[in-house]
PDB file of N, CA and C in Angstrom:
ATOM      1  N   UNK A   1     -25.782  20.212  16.134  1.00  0.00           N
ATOM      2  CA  UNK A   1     -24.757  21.043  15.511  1.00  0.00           C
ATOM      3  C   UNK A   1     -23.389  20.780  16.139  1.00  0.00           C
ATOM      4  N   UNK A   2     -23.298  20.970  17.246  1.00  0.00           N
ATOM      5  CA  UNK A   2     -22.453  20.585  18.324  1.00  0.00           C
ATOM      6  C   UNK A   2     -21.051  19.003  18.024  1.00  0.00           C
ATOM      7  N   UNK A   3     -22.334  18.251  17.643  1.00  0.00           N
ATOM      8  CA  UNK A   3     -21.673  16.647  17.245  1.00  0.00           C
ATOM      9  C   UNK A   3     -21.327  16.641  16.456  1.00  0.00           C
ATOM     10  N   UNK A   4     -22.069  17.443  15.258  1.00  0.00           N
ATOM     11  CA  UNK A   4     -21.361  17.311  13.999  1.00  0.00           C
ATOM     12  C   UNK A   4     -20.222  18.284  13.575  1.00  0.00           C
ATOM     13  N   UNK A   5     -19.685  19.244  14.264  1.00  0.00           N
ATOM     14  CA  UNK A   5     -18.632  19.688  14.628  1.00  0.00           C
ATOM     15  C   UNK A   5     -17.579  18.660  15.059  1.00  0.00           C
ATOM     16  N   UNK A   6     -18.012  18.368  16.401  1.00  0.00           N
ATOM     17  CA  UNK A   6     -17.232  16.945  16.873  1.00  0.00           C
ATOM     18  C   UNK A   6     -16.670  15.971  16.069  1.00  0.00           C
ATOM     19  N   UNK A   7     -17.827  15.532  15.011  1.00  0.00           N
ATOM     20  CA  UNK A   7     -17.167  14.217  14.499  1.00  0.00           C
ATOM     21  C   UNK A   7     -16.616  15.087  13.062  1.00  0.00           C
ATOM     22  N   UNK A   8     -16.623  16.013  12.691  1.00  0.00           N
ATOM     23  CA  UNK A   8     -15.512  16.559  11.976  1.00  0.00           C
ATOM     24  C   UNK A   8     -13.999  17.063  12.188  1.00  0.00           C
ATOM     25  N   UNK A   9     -14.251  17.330  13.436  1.00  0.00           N
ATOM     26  CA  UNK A   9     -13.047  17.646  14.336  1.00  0.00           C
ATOM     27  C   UNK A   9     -12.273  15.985  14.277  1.00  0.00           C
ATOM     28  N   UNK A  10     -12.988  15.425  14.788  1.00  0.00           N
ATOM     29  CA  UNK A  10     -12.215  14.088  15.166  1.00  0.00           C
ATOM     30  C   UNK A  10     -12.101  13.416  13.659  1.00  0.00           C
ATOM     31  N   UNK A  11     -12.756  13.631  12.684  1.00  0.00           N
ATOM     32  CA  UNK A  11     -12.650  13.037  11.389  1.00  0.00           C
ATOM     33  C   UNK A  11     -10.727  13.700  11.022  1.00  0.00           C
ATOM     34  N   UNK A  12     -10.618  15.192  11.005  1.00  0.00           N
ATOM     35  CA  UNK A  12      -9.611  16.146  10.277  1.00  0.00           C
ATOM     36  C   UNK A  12      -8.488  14.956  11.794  1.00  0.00           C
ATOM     37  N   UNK A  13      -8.957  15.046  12.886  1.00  0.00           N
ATOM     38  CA  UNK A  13      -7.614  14.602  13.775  1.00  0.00           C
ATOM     39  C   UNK A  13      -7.198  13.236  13.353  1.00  0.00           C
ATOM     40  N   UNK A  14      -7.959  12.310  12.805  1.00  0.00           N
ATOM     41  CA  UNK A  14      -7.656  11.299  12.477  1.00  0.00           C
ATOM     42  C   UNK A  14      -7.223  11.237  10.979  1.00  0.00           C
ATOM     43  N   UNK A  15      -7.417  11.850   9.832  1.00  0.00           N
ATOM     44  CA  UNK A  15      -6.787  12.304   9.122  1.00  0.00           C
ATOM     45  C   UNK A  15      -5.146  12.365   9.222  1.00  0.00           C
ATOM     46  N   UNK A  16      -4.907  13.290  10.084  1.00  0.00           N
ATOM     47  CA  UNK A  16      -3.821  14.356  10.361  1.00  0.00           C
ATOM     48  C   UNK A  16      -2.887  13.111  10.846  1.00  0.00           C
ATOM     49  N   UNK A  17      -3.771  12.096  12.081  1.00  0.00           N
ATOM     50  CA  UNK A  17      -2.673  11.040  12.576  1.00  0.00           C
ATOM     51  C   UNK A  17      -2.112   9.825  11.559  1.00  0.00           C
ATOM     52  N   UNK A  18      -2.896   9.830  10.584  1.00  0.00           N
ATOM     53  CA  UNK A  18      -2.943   8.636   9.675  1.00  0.00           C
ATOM     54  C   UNK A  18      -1.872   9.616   8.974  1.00  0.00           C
ATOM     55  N   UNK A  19      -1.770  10.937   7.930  1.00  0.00           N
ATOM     56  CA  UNK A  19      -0.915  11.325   7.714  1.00  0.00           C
ATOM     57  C   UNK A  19       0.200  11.189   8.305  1.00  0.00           C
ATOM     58  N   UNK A  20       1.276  11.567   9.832  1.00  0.00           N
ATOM     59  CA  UNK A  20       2.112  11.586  10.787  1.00  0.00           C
ATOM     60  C   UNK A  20       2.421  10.142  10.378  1.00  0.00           C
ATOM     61  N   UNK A  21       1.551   8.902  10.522  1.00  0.00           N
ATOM     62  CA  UNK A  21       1.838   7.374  10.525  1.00  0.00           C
ATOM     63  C   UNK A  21       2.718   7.091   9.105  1.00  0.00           C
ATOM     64  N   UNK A  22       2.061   7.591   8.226  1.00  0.00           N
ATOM     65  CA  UNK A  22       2.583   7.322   6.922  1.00  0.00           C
ATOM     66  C   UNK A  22       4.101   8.021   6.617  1.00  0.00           C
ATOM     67  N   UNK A  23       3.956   9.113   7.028  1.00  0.00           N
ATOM     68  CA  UNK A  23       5.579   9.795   6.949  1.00  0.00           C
ATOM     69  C   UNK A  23       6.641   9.020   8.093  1.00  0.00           C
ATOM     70  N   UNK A  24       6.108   8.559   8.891  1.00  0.00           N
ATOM     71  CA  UNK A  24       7.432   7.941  10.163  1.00  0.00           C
ATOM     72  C   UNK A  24       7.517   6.846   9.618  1.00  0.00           C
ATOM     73  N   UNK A  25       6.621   6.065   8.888  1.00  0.00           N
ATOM     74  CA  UNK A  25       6.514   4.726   8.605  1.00  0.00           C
ATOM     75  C   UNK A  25       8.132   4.779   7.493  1.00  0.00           C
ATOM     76  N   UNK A  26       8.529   5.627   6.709  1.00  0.00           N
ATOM     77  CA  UNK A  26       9.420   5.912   6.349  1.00  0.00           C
ATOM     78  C   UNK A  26       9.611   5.486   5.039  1.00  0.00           C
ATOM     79  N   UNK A  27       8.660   4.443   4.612  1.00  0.00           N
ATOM     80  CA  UNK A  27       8.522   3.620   3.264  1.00  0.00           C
ATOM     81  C   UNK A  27       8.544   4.951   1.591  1.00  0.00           C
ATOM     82  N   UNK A  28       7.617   5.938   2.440  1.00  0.00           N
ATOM     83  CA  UNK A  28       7.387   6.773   1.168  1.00  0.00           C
ATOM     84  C   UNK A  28       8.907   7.322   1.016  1.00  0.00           C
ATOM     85  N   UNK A  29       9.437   8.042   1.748  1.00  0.00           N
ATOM     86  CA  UNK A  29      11.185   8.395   1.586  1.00  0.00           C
ATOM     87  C   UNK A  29      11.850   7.701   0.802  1.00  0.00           C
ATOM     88  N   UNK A  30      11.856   6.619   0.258  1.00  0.00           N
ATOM     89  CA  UNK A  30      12.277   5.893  -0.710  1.00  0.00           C
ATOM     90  C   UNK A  30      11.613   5.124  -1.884  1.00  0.00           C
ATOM     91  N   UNK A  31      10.229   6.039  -2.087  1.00  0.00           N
ATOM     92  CA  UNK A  31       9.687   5.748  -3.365  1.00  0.00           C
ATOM     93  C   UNK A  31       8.514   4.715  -3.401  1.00  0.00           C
ATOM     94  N   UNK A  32       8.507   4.486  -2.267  1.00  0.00           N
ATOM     95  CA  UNK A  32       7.078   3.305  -2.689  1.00  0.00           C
ATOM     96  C   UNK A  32       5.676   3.446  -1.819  1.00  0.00           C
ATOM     97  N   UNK A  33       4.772   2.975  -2.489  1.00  0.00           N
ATOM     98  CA  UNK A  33       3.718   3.226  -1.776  1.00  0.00           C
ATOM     99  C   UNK A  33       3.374   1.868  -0.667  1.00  0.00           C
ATOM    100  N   UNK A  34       2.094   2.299  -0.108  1.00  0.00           N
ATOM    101  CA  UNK A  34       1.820   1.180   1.227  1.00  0.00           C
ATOM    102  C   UNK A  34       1.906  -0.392   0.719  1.00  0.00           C
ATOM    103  N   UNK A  35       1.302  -0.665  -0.893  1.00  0.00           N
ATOM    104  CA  UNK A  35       1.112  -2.070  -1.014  1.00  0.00           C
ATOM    105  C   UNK A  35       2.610  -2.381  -1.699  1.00  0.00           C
ATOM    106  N   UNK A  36       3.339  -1.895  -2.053  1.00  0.00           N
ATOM    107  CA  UNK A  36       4.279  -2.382  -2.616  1.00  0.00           C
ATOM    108  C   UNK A  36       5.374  -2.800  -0.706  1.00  0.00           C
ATOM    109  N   UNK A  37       4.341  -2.451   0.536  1.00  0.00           N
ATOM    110  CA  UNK A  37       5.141  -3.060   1.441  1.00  0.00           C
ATOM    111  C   UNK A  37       5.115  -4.324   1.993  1.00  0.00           C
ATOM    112  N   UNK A  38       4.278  -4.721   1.631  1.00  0.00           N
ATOM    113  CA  UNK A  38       2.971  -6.538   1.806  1.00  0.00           C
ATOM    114  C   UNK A  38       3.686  -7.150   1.695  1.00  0.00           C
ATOM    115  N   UNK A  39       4.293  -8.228   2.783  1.00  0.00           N
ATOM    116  CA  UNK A  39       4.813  -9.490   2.674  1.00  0.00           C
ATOM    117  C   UNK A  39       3.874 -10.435   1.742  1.00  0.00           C
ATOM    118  N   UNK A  40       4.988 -10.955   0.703  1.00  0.00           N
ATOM    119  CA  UNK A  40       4.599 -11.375  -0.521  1.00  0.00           C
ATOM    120  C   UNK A  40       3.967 -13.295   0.136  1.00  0.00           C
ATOM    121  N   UNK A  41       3.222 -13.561   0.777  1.00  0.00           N
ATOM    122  CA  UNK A  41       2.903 -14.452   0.621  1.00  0.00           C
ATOM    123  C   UNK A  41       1.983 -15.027  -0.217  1.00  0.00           C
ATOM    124  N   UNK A  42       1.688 -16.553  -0.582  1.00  0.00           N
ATOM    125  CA  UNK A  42       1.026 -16.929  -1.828  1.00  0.00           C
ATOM    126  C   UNK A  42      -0.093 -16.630  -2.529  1.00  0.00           C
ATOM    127  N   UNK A  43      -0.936 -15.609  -1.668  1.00  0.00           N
ATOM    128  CA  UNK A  43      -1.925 -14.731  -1.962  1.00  0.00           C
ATOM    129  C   UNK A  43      -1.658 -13.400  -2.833  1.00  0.00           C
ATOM    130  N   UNK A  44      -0.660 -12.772  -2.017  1.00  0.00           N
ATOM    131  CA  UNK A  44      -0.017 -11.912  -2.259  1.00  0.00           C
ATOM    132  C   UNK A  44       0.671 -12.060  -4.109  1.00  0.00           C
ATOM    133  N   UNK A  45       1.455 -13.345  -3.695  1.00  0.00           N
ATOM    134  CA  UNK A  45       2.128 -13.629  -5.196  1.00  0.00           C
ATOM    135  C   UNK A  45       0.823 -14.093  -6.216  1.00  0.00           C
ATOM    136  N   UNK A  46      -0.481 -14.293  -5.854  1.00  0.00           N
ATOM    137  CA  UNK A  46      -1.379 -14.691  -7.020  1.00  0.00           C
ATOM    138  C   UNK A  46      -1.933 -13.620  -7.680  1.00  0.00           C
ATOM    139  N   UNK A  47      -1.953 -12.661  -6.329  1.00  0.00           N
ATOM    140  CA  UNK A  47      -2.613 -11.066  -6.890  1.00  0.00           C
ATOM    141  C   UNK A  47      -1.403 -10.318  -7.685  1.00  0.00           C
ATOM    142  N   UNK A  48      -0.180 -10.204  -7.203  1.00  0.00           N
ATOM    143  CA  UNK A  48       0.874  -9.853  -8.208  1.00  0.00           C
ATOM    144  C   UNK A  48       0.635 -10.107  -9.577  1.00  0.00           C
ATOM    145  N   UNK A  49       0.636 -11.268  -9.786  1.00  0.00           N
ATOM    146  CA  UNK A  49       0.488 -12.166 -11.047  1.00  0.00           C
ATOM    147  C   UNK A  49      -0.715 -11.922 -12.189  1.00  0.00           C
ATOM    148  N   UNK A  50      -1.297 -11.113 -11.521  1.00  0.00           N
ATOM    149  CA  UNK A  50      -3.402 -10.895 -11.953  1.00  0.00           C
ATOM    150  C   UNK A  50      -2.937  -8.816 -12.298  1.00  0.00           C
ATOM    151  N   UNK A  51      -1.716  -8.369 -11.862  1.00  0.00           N
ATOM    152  CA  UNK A  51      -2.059  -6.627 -11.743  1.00  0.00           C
ATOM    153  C   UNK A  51      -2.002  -6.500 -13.642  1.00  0.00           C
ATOM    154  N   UNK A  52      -1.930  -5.339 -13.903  1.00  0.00           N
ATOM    155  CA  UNK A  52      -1.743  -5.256 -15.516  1.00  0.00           C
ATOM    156  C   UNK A  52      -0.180  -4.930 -15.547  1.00  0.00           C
ATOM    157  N   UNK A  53       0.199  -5.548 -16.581  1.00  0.00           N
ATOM    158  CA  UNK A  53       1.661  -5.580 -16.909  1.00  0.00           C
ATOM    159  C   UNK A  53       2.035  -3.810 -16.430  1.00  0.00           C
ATOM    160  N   UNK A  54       1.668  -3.055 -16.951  1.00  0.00           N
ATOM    161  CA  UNK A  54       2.156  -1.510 -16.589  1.00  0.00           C
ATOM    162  C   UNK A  54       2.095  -1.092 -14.870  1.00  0.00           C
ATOM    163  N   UNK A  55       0.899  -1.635 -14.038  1.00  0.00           N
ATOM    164  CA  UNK A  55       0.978  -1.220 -13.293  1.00  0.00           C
ATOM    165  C   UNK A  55       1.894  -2.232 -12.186  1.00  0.00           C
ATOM    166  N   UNK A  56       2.480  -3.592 -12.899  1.00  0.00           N
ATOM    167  CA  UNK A  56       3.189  -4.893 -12.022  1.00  0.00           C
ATOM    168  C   UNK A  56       4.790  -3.598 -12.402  1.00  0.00           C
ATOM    169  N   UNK A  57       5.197  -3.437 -13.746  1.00  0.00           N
ATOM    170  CA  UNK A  57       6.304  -2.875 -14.174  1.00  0.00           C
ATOM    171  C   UNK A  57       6.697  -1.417 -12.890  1.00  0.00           C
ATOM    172  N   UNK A  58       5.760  -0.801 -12.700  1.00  0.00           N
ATOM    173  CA  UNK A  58       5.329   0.668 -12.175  1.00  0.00           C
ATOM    174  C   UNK A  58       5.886   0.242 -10.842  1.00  0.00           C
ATOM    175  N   UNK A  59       5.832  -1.263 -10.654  1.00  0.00           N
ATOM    176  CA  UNK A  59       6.228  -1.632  -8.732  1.00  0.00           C
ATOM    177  C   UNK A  59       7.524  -2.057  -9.054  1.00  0.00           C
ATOM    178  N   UNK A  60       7.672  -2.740  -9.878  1.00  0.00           N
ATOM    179  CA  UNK A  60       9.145  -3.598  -9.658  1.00  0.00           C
ATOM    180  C   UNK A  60      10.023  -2.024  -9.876  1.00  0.00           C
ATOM    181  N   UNK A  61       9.482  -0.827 -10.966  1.00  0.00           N
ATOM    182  CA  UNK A  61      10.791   0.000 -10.785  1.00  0.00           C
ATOM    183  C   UNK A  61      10.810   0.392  -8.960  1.00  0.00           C
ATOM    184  N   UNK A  62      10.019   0.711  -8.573  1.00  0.00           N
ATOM    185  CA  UNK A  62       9.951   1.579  -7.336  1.00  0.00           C
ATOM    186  C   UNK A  62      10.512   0.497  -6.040  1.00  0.00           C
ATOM    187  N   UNK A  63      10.373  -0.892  -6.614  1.00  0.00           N
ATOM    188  CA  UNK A  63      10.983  -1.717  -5.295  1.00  0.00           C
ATOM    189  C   UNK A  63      12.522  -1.444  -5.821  1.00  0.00           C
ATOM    190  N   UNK A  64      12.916  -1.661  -6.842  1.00  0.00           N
ATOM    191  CA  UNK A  64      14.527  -1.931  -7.485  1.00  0.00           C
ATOM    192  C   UNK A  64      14.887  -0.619  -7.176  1.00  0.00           C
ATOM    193  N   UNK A  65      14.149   0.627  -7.264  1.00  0.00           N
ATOM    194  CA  UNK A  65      15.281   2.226  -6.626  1.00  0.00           C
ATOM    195  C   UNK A  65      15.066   2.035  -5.329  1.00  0.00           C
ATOM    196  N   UNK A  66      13.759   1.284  -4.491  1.00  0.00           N
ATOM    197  CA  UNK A  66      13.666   1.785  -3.123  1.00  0.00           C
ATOM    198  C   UNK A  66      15.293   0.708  -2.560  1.00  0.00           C
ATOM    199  N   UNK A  67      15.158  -0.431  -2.838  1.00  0.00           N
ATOM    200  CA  UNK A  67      16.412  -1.293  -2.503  1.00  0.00           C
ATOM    201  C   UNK A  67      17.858  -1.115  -3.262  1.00  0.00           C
ATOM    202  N   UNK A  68      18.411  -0.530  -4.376  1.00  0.00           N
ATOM    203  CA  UNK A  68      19.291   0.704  -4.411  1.00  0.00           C
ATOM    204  C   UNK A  68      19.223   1.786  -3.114  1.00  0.00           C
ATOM    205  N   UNK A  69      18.264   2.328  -3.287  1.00  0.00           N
ATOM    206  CA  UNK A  69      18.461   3.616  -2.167  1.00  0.00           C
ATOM    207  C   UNK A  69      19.001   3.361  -1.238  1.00  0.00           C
ATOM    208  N   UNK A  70      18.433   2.156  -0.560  1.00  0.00           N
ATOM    209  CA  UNK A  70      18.564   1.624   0.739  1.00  0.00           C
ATOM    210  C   UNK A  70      20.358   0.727   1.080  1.00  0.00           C
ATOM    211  N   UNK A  71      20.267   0.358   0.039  1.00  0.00           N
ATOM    212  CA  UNK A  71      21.567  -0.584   0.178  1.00  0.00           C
ATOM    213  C   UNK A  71      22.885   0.913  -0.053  1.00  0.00           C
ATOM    214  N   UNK A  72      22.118   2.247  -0.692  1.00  0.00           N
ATOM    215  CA  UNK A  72      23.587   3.095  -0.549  1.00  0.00           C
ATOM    216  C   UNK A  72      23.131   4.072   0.307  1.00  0.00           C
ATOM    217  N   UNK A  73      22.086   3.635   1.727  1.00  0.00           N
ATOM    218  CA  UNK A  73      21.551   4.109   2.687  1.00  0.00           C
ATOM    219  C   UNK A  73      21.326   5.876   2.241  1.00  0.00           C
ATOM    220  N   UNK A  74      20.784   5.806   1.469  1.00  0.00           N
ATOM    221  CA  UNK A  74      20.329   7.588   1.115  1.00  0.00           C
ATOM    222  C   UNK A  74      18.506   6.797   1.268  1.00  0.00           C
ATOM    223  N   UNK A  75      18.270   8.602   0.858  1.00  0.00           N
ATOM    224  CA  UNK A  75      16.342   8.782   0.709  1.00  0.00           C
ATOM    225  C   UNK A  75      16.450   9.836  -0.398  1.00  0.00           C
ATOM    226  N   UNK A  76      15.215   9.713  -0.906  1.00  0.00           N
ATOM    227  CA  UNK A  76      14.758  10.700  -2.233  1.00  0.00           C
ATOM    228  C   UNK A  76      14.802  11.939  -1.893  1.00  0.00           C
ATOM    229  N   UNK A  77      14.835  12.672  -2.850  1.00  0.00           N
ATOM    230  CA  UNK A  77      14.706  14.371  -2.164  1.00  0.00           C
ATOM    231  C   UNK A  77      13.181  14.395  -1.862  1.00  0.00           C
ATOM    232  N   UNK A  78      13.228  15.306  -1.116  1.00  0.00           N
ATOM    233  CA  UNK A  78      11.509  15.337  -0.656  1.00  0.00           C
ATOM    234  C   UNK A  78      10.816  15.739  -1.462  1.00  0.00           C
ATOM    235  N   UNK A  79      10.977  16.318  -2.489  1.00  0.00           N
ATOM    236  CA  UNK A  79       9.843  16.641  -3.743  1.00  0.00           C
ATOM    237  C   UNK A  79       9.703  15.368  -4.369  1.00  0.00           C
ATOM    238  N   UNK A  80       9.877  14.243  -4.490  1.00  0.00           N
ATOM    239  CA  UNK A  80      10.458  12.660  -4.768  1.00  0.00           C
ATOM    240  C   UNK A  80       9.562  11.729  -4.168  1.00  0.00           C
ATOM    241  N   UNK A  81       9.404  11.961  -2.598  1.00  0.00           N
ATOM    242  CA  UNK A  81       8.432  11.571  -1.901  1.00  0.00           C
ATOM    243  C   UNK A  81       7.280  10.705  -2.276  1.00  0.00           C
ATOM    244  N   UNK A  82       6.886   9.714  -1.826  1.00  0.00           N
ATOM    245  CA  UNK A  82       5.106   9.403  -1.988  1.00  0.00           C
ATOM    246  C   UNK A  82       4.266  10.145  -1.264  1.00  0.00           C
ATOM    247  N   UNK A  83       3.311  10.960  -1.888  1.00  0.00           N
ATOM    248  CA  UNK A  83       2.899  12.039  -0.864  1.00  0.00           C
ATOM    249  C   UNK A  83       1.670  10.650  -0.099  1.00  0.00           C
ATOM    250  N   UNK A  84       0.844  10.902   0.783  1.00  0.00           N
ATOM    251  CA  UNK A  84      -0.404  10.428   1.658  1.00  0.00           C
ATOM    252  C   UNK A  84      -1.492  10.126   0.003  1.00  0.00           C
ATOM    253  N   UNK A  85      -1.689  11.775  -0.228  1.00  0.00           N
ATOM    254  CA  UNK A  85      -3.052  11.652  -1.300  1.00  0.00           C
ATOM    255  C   UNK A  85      -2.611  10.936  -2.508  1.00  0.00           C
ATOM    256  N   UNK A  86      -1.215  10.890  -2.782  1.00  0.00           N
ATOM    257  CA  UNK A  86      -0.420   9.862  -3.967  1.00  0.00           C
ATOM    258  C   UNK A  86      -1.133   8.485  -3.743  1.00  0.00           C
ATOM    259  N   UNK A  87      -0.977   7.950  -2.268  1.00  0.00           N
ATOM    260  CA  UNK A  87      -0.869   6.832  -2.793  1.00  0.00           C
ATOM    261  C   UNK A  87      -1.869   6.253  -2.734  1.00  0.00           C
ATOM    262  N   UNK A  88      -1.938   4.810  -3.464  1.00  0.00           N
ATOM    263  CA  UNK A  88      -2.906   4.280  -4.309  1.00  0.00           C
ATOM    264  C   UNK A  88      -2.895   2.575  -3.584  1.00  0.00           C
ATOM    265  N   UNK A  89      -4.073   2.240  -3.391  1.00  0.00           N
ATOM    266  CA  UNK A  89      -4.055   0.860  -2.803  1.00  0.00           C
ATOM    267  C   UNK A  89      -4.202   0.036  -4.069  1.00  0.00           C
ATOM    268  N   UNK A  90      -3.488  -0.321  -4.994  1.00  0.00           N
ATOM    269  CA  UNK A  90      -3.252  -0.227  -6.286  1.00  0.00           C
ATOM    270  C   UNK A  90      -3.514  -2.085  -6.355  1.00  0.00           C
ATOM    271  N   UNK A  91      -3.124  -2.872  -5.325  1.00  0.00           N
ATOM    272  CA  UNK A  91      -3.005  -4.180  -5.377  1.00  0.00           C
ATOM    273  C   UNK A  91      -3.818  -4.876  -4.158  1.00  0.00           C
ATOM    274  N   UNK A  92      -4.647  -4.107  -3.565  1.00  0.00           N
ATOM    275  CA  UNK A  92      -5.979  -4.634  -2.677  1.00  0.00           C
ATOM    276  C   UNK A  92      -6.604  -5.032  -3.629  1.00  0.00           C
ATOM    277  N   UNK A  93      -7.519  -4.416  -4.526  1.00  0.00           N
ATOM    278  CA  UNK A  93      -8.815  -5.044  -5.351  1.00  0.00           C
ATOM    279  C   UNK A  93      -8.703  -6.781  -5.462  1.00  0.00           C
ATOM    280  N   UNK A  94      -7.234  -6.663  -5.714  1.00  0.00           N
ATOM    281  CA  UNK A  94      -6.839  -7.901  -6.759  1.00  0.00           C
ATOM    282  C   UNK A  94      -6.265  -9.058  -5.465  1.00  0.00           C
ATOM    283  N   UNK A  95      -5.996  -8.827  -4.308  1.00  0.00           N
ATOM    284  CA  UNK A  95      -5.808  -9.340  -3.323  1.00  0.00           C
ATOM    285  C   UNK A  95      -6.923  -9.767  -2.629  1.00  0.00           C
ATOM    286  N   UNK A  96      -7.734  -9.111  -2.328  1.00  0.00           N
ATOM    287  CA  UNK A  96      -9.031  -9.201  -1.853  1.00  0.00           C
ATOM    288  C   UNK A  96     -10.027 -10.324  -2.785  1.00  0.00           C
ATOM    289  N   UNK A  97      -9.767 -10.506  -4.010  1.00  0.00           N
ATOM    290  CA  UNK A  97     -10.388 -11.399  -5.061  1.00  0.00           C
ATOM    291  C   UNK A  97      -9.672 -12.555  -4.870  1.00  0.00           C
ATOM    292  N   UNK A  98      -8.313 -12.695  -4.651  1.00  0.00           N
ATOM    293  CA  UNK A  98      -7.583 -13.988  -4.506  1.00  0.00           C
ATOM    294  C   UNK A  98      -7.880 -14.377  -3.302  1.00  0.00           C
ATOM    295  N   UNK A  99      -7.614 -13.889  -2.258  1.00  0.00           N
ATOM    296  CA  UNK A  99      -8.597 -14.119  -0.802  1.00  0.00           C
ATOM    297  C   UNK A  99      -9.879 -14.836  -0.882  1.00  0.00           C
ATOM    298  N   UNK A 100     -10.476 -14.000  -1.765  1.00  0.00           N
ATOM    299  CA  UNK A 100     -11.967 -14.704  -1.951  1.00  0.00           C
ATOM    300  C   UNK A 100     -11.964 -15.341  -2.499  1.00  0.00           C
ATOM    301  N   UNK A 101     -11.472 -16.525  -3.611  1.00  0.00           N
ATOM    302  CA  UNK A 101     -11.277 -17.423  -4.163  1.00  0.00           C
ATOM    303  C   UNK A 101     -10.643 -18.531  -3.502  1.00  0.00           C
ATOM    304  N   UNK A 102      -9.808 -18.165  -2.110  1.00  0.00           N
ATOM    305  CA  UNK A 102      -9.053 -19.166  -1.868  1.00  0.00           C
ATOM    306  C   UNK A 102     -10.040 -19.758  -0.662  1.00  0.00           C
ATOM    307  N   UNK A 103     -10.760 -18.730   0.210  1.00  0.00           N
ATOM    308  CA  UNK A 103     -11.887 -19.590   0.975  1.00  0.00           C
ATOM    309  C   UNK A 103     -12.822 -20.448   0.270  1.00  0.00           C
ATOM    310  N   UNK A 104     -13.411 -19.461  -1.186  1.00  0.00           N
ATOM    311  CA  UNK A 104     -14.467 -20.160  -1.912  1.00  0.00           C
ATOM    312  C   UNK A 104     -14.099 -22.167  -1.727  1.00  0.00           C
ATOM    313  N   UNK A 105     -13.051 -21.930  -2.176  1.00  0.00           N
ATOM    314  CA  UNK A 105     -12.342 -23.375  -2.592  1.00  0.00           C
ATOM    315  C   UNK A 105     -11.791 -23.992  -1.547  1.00  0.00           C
ATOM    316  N   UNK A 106     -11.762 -23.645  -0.689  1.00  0.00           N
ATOM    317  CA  UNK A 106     -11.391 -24.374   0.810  1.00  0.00           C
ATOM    318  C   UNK A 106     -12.809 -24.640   1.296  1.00  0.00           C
ATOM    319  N   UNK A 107     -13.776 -23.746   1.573  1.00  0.00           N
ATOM    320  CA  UNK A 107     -14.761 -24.456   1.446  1.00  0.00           C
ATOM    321  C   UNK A 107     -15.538 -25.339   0.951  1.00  0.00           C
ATOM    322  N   UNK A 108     -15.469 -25.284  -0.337  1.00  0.00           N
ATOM    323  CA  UNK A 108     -15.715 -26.667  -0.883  1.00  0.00           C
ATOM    324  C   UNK A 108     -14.962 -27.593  -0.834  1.00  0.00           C
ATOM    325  N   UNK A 109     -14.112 -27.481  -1.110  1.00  0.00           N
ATOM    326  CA  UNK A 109     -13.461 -29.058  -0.258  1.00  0.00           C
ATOM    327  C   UNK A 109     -13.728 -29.492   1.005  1.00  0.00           C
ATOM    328  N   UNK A 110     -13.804 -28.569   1.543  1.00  0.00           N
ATOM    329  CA  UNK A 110     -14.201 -29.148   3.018  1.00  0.00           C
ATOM    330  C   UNK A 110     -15.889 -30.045   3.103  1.00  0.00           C
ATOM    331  N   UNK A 111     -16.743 -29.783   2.373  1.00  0.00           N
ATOM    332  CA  UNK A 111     -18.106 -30.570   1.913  1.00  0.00           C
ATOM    333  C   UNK A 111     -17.750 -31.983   1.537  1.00  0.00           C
TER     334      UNK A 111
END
């Protein structure tokens, strides 16, 4: 009973710190979520290329206000915010598949 107290306790504290991380990280203050922060390398740009037109459109607005915002150094009002439970790992699935395609094929060449 005891432990499983424990590892709920420590589940809600780690929660709580991953929340704290995401608000200092400062990205949501100006509209975007975690994957729209991914250095776009050629993986990156294959999974871009693969999202559905609505949800590729849904990033380019939120990069084009977050870099407005930024260049007239303001932040969103806080009701504006990306909340924690908002956001959406929206461009892993599709990253993670280009990843896996690009070993598939490096491995075989390497045979």
């Amino acid at each position: 009973m005891q432990f499983a107290m424990a590892q709920a306790s420590s589940g809600r504290l780690l929660v709580s710190l991953r929340k704290w991380y995401y608000n200092a990280a400062g990205f949501n203050k100006i509209g975007l979520m975690r994957d729209d922060t991914i250095y776009e390398d050629s993986d990156v740009k294959e999974a871009l290329r693969r999202l559905p037109e609505s949800v590729y459109n849904d990033r380019m607005f939120r990069v084009k206000r977050a870099l407005d915002l930024t260049m007239k150094q303001q932040i969103l009002p806080k009701n504006q915010w990306t909340k924690y439970e908002e956001d959406v790992y929206y461009l892993e699935p599709y990253l993670k598949e280009v990843i896996r395609e690009r070993k598939e094929k490096e491995d075989w060449q390497k045979k």
